[in-house]
Protein backbone atom coordinates (compact mmCIF):
# COMPACT_ATOMS: atom_id res chain seq x y z
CA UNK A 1 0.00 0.00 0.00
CA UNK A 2 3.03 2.35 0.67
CA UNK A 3 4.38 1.46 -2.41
CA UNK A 4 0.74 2.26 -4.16
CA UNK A 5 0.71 5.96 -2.11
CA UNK A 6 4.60 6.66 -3.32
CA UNK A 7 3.82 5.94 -6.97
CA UNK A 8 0.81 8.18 -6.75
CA UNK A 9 2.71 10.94 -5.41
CA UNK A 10 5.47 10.71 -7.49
CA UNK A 11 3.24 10.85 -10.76
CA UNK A 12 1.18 13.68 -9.46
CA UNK A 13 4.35 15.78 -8.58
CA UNK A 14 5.70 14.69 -12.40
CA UNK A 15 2.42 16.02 -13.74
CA UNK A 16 2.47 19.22 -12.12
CA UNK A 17 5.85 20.17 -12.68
CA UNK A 18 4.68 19.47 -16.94
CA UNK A 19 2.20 21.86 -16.42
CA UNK A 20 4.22 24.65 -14.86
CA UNK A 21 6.63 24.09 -18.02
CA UNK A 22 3.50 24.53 -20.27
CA UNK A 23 2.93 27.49 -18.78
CA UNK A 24 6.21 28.61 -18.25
CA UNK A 25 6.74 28.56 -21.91
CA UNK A 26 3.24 30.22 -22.74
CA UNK A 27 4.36 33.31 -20.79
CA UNK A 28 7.83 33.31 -22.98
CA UNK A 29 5.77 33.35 -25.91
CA UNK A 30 3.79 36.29 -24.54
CA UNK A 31 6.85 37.98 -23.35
CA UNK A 32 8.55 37.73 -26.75
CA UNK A 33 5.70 38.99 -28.79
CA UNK A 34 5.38 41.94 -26.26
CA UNK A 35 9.68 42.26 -26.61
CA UNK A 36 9.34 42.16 -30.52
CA UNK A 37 6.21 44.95 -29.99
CA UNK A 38 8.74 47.04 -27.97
CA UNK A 39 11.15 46.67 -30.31
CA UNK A 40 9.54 49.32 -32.63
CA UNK A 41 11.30 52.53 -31.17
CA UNK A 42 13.23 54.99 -32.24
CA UNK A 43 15.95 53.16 -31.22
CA UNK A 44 16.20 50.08 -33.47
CA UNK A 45 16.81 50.50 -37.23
CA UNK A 46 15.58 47.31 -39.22
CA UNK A 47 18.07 46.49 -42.31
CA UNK A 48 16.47 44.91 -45.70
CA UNK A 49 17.75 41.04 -45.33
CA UNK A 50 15.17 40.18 -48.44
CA UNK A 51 13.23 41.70 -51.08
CA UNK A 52 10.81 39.38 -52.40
CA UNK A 53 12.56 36.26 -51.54
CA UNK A 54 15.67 37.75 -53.10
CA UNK A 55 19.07 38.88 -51.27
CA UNK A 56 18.81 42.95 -51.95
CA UNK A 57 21.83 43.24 -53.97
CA UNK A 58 20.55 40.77 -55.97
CA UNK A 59 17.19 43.34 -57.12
CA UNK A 60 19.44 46.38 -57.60
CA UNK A 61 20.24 47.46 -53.86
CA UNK A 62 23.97 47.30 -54.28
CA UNK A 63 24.93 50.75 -52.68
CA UNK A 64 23.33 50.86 -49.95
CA UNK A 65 20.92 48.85 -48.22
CA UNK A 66 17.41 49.80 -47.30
CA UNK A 67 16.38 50.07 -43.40
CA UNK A 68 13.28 51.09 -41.62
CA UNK A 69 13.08 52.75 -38.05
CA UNK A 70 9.21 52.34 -36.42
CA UNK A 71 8.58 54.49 -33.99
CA UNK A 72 5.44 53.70 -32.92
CA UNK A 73 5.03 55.71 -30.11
CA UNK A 74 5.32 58.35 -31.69
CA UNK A 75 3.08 56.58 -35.30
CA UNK A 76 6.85 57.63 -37.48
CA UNK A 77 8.47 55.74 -39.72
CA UNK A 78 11.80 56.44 -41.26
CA UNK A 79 14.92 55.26 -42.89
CA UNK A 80 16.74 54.45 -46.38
CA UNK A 81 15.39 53.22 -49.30
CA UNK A 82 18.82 52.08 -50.41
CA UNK A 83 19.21 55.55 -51.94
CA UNK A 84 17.49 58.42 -50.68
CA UNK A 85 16.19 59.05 -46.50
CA UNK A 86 12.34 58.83 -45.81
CA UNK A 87 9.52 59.19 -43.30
CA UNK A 88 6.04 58.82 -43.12
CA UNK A 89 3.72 57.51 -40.52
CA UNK A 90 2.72 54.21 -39.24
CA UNK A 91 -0.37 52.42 -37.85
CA UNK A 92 -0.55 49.21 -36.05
CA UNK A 93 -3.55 47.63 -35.59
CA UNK A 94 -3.20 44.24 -34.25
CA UNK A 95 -0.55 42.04 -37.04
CA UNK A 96 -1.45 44.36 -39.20
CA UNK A 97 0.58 46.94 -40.48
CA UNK A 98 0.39 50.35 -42.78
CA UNK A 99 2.36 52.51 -43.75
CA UNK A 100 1.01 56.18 -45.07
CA UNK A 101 2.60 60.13 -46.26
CA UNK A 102 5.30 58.42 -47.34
CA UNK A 103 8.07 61.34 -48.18
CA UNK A 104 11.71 61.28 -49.23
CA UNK A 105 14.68 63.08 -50.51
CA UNK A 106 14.90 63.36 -54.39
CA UNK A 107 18.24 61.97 -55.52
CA UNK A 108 18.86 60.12 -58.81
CA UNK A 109 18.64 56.48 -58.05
CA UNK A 110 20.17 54.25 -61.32
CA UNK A 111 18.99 50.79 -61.18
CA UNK A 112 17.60 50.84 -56.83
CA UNK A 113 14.45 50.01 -56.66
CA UNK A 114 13.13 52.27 -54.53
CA UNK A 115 9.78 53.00 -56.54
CA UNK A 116 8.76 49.57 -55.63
CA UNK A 117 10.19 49.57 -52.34
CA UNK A 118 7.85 52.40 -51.46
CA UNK A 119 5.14 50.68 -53.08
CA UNK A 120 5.53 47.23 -51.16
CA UNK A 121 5.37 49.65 -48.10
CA UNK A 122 2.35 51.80 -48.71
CA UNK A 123 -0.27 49.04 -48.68
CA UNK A 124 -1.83 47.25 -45.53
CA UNK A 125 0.76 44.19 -44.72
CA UNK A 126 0.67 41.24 -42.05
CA UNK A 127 3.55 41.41 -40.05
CA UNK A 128 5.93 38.75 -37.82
CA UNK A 129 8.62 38.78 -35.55
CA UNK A 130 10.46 35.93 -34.74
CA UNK A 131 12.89 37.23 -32.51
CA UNK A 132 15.33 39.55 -33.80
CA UNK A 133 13.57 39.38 -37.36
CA UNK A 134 10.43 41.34 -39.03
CA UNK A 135 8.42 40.12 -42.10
CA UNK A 136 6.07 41.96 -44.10
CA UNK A 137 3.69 39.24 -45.61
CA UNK A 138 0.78 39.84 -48.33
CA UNK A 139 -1.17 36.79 -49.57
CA UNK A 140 0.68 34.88 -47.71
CA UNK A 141 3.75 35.17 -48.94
CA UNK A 142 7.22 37.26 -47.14
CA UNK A 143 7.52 40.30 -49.34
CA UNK A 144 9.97 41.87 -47.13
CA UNK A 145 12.38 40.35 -44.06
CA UNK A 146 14.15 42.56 -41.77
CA UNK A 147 16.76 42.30 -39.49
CA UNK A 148 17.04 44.42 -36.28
CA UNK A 149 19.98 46.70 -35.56
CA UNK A 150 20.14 48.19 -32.07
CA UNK A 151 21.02 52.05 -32.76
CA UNK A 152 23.73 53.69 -29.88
């Protein structure tokens, strides 16, 4: 009977330590989507990783590459579009994301494609973060991947 009580213990103990895990790693997922949420400050710039599944020197970003800054605090957006600076503003509205009054300097740009850059960017997108990385989806597919730069 011992023996009976002992094993009973021991499996309830097991069973309630797997649950604190479970939610353990429930709260890391909340506290990483809340992090990557956060992460849209003034003090992060996002570099262009791809463009349409493709590295961006391979579409014609070969002098510089684009980055993004989201503040949204403050609903700003700014950055490079691999040639000339920008800003705008920005609304959030769950994993959605738009971006609107879309402005930028005026210099010639040979072969960047920053027309379609700002184009990509000034429709409603889904967005992810995984981490240290931001995707812009439509239909599905990643039009856009980011990867975050802490400014100093």
């Amino acid at each position: 009977m011992k023996k009976l009580i002992i094993a009973f213990a021991a499996i309830s103990l097991m069973m309630s330590c797997k649950s604190a895990q479970s939610t353990s790693g429930t709260q890391k997922i909340a506290e990483q989507e809340k992090t990557s949420i956060e992460n849209f400050t003034e003090n992060n710039t996002w570099e262009l990783v791809s463009y349409q599944g493709q590295a961006p020197s391979e579409v014609g970003f070969v002098k510089r590459i684009p980055t993004l800054i989201i503040n949204e605090n403050e609903n700003k957006i700014g950055g490079n579009s691999g040639c000339n600076s920008f800003g705008g503003q920005v609304d959030i509205d769950g994993d959605i994301i738009t971006f609107s009054k879309i402005f930028s300097t005026k210099m010639f740009c040979q072969g960047v494609p920053e027309h379609e850059y700002f184009m990509l960017l000034q429709q409603p997108l889904k967005f992810k973060t995984k981490g240290d990385i931001l995707q812009f989806i439509k239909d599905g597919d990643v039009i856009l991947e980011f990867k975050m730069r802490k400014n100093e």
